[in-house]
N, C-alpha and C. Protein backbone atom coordinates (compact mmCIF):
# COMPACT_ATOMS: atom_id res chain seq x y z
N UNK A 1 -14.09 16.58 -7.66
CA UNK A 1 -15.10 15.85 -6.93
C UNK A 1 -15.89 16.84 -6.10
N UNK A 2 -16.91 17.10 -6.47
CA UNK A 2 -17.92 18.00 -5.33
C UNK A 2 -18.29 17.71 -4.41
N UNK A 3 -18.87 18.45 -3.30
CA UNK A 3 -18.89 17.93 -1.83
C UNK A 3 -19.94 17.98 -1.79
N UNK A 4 -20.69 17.11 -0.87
CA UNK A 4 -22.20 17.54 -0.43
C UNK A 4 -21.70 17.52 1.57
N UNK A 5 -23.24 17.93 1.84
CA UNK A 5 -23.45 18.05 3.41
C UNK A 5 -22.78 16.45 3.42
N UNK A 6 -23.58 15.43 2.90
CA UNK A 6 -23.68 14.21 3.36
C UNK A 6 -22.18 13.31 3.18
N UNK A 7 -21.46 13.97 2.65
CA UNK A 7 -19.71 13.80 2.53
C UNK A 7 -19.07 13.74 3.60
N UNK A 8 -19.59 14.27 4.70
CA UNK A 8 -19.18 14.88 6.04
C UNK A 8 -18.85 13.69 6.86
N UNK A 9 -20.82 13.45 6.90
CA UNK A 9 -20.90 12.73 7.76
C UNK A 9 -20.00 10.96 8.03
N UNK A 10 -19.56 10.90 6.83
CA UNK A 10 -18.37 9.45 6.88
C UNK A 10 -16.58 9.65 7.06
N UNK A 11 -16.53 10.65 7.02
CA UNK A 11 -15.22 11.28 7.30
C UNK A 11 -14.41 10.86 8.45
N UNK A 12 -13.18 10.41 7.80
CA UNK A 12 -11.94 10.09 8.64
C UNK A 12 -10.84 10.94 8.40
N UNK A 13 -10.07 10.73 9.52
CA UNK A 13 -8.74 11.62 9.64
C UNK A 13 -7.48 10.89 10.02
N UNK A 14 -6.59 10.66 9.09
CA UNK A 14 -5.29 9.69 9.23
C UNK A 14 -4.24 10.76 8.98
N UNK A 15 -2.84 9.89 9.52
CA UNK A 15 -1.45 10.64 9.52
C UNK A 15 -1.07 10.01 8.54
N UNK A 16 -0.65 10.48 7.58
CA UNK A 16 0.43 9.94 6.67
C UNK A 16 1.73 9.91 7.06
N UNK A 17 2.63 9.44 6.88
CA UNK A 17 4.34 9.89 7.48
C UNK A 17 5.05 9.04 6.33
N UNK A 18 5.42 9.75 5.02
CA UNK A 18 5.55 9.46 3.61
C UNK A 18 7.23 9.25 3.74
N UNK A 19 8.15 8.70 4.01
CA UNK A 19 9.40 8.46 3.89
C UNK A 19 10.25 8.21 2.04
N UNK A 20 11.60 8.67 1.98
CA UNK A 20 12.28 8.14 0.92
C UNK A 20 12.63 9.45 0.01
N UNK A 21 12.63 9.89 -0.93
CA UNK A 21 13.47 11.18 -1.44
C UNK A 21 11.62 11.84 -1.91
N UNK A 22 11.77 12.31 -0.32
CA UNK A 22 10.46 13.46 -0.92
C UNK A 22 10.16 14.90 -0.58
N UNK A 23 11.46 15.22 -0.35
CA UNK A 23 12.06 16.81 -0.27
C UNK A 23 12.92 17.21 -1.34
N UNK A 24 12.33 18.46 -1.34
CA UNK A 24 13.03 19.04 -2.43
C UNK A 24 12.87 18.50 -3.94
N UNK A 25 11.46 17.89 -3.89
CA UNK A 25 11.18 17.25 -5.62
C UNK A 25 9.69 17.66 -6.15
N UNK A 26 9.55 18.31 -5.19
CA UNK A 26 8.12 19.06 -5.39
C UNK A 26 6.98 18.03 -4.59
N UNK A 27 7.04 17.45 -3.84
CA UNK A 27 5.83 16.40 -3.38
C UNK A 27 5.16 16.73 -2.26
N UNK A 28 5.47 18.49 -1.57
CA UNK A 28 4.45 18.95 -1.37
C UNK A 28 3.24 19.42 -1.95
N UNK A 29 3.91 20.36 -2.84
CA UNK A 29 2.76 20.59 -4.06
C UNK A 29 2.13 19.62 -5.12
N UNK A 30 2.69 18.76 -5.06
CA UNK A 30 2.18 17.37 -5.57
C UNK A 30 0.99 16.93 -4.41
N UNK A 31 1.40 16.66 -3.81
CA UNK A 31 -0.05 16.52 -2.40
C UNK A 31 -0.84 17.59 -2.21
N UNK A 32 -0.72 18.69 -2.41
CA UNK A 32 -1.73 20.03 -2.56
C UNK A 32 -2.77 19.59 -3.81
N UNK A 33 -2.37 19.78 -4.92
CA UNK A 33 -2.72 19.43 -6.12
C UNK A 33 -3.78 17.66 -5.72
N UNK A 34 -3.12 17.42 -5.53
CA UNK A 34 -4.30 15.93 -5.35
C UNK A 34 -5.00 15.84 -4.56
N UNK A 35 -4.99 16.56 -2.91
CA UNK A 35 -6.02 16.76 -1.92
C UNK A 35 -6.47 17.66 -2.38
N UNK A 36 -6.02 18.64 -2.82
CA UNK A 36 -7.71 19.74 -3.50
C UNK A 36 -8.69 19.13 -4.54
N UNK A 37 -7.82 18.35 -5.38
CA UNK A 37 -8.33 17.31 -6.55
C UNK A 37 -9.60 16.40 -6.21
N UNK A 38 -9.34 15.62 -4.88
CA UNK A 38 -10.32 14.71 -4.20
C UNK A 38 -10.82 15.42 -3.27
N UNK A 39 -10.56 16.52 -3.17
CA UNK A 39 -11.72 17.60 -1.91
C UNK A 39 -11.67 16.92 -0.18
N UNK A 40 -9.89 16.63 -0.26
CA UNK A 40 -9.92 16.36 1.47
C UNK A 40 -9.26 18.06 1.63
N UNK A 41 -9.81 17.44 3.13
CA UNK A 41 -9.51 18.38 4.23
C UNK A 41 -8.01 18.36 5.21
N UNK A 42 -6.74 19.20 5.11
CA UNK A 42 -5.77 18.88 5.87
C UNK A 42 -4.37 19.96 5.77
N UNK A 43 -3.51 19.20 5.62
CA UNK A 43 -2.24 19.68 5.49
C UNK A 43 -0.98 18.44 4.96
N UNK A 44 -0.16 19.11 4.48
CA UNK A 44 1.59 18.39 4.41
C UNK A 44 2.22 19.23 4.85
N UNK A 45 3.27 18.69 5.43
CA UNK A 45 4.54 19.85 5.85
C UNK A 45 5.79 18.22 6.20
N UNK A 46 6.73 19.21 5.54
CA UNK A 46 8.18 18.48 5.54
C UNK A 46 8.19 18.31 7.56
N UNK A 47 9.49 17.34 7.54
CA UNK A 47 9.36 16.90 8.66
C UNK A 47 10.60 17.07 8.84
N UNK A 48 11.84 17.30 9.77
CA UNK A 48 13.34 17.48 10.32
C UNK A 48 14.19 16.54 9.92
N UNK A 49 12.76 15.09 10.11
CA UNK A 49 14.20 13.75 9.62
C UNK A 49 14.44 13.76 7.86
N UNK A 50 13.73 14.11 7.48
CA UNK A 50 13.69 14.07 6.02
C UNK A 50 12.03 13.76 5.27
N UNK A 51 11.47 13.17 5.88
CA UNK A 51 10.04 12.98 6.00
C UNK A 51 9.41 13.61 5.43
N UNK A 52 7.74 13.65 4.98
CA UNK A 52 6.58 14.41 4.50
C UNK A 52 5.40 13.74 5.69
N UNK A 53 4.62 14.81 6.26
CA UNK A 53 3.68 14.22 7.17
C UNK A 53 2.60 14.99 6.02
N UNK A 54 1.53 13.98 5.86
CA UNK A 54 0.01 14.07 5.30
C UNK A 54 -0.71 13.93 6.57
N UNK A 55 -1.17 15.20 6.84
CA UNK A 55 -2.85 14.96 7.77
C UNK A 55 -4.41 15.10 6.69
N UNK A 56 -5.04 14.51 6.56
CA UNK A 56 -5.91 14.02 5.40
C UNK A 56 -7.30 13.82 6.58
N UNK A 57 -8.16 14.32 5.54
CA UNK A 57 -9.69 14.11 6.13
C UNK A 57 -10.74 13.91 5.24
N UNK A 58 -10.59 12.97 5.40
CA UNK A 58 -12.16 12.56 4.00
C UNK A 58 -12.83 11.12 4.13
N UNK A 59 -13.84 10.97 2.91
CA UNK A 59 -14.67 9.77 3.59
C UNK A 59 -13.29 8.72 3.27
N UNK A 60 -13.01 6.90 3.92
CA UNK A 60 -12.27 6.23 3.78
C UNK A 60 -11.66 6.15 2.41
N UNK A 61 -12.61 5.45 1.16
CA UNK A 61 -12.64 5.67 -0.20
C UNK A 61 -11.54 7.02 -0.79
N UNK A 62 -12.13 7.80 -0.27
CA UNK A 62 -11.02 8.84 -0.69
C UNK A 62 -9.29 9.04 0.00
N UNK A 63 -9.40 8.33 1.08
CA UNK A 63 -7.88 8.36 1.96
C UNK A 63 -7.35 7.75 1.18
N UNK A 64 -8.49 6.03 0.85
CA UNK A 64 -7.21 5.08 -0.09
C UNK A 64 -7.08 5.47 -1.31
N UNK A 65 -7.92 6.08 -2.07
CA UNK A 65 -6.99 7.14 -3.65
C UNK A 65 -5.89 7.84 -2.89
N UNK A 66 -5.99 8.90 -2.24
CA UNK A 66 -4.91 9.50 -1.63
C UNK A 66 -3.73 8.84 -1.52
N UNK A 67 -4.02 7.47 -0.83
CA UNK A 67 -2.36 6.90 0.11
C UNK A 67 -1.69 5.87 -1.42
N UNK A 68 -2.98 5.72 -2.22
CA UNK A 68 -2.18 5.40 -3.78
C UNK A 68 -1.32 6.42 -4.30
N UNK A 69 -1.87 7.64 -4.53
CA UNK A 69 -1.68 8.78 -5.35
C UNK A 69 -0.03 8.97 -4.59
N UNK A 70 -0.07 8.64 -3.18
CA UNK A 70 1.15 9.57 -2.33
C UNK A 70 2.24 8.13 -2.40
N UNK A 71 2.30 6.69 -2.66
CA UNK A 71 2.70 6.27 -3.21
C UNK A 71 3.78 6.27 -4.30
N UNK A 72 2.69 6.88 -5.01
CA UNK A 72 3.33 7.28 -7.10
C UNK A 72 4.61 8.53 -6.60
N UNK A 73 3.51 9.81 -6.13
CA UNK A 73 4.09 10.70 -6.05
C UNK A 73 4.96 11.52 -7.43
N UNK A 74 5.09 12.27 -7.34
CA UNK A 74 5.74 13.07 -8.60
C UNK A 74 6.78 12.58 -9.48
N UNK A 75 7.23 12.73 -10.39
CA UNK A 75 8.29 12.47 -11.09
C UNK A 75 9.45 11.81 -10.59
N UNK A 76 10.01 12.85 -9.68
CA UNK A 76 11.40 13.17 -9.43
C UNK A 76 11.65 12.71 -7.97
N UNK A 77 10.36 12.16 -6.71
CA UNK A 77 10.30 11.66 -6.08
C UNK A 77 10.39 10.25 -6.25
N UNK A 78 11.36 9.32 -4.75
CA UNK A 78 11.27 8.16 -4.66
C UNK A 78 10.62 7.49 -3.21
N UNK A 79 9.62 7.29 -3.24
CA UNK A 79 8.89 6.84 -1.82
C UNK A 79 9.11 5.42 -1.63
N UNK A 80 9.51 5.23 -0.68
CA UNK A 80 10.21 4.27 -0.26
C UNK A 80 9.25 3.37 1.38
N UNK A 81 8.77 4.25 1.42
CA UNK A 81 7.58 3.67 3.13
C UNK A 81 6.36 4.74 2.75
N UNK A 82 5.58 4.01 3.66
CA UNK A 82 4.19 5.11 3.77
C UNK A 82 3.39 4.33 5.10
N UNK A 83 3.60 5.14 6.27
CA UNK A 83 3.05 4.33 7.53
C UNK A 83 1.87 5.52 7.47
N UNK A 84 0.31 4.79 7.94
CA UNK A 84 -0.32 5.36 8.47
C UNK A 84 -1.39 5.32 9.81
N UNK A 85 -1.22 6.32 10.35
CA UNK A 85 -1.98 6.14 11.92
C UNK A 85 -3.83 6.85 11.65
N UNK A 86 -4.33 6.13 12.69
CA UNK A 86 -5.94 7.46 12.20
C UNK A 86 -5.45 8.24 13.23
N UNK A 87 -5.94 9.95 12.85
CA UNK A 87 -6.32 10.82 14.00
C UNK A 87 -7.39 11.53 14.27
N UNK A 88 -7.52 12.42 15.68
CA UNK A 88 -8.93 12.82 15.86
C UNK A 88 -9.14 13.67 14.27
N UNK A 89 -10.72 13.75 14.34
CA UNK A 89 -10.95 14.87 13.58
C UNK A 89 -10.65 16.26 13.56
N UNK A 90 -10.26 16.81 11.89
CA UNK A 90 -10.05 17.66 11.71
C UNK A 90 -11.28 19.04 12.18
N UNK A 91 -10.43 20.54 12.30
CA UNK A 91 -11.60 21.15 12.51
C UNK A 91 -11.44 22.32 11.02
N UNK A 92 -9.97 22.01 10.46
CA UNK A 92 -10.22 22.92 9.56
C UNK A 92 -10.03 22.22 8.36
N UNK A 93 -10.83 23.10 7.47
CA UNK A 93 -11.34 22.96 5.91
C UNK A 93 -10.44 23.40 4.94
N UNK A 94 -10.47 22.41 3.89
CA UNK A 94 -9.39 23.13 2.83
C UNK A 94 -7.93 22.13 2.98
N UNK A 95 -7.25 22.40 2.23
CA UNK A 95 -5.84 21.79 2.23
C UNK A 95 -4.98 22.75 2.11
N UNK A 96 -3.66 22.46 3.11
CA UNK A 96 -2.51 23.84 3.11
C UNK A 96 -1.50 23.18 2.69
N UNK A 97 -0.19 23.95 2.58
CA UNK A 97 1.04 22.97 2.65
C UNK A 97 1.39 24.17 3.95
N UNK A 98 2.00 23.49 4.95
CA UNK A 98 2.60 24.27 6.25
C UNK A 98 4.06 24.26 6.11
């Protein structure tokens, strides 16, 4: 999906907090792979309780492909919850896994 200037300007920023067997099955790089795919802006990083946190930035339309996609999730993953909060805007570009 290519970006324009005007992509910007509708942009939201939500927490994902992805619960259920999604460590250790690849569903970070599974969320890399699909936020670079739909051209958000953010991060995943495993969480202490067992958790995956998604910080995601893109127009709405694209969060809800996202919070489908993180749903499915990989193969070998079983997602079991998916709570999400909005947060302020992002300032950085690109998608990491942390």
């Amino acid at each position: 999906m290519a970006r324009t200037a005007a992509s910007h300007t509708d942009n939201r920023a939500a927490r994902f907090l992805v619960n259920g067997r999604v460590q250790g099955v690849g569903y970070r790089y599974f969320v890399l792979r699909e936020a670079q795919a739909l051209g958000i802006d953010g991060y995943v990083r495993n969480l202490a309780d067992g958790s995956v946190e998604v910080v995601a930035q893109a127009p709405e339309g694209t969060l809800l492909v996202l919070a489908r996609r993180l749903a499915d999730g990989p193969a070998f993953a079983e997602v079991t919850s998916i709570e999400r909060d909005e947060v302020p805007a992002l300032r950085a570009t690109g998608f990491t896994i942390r």
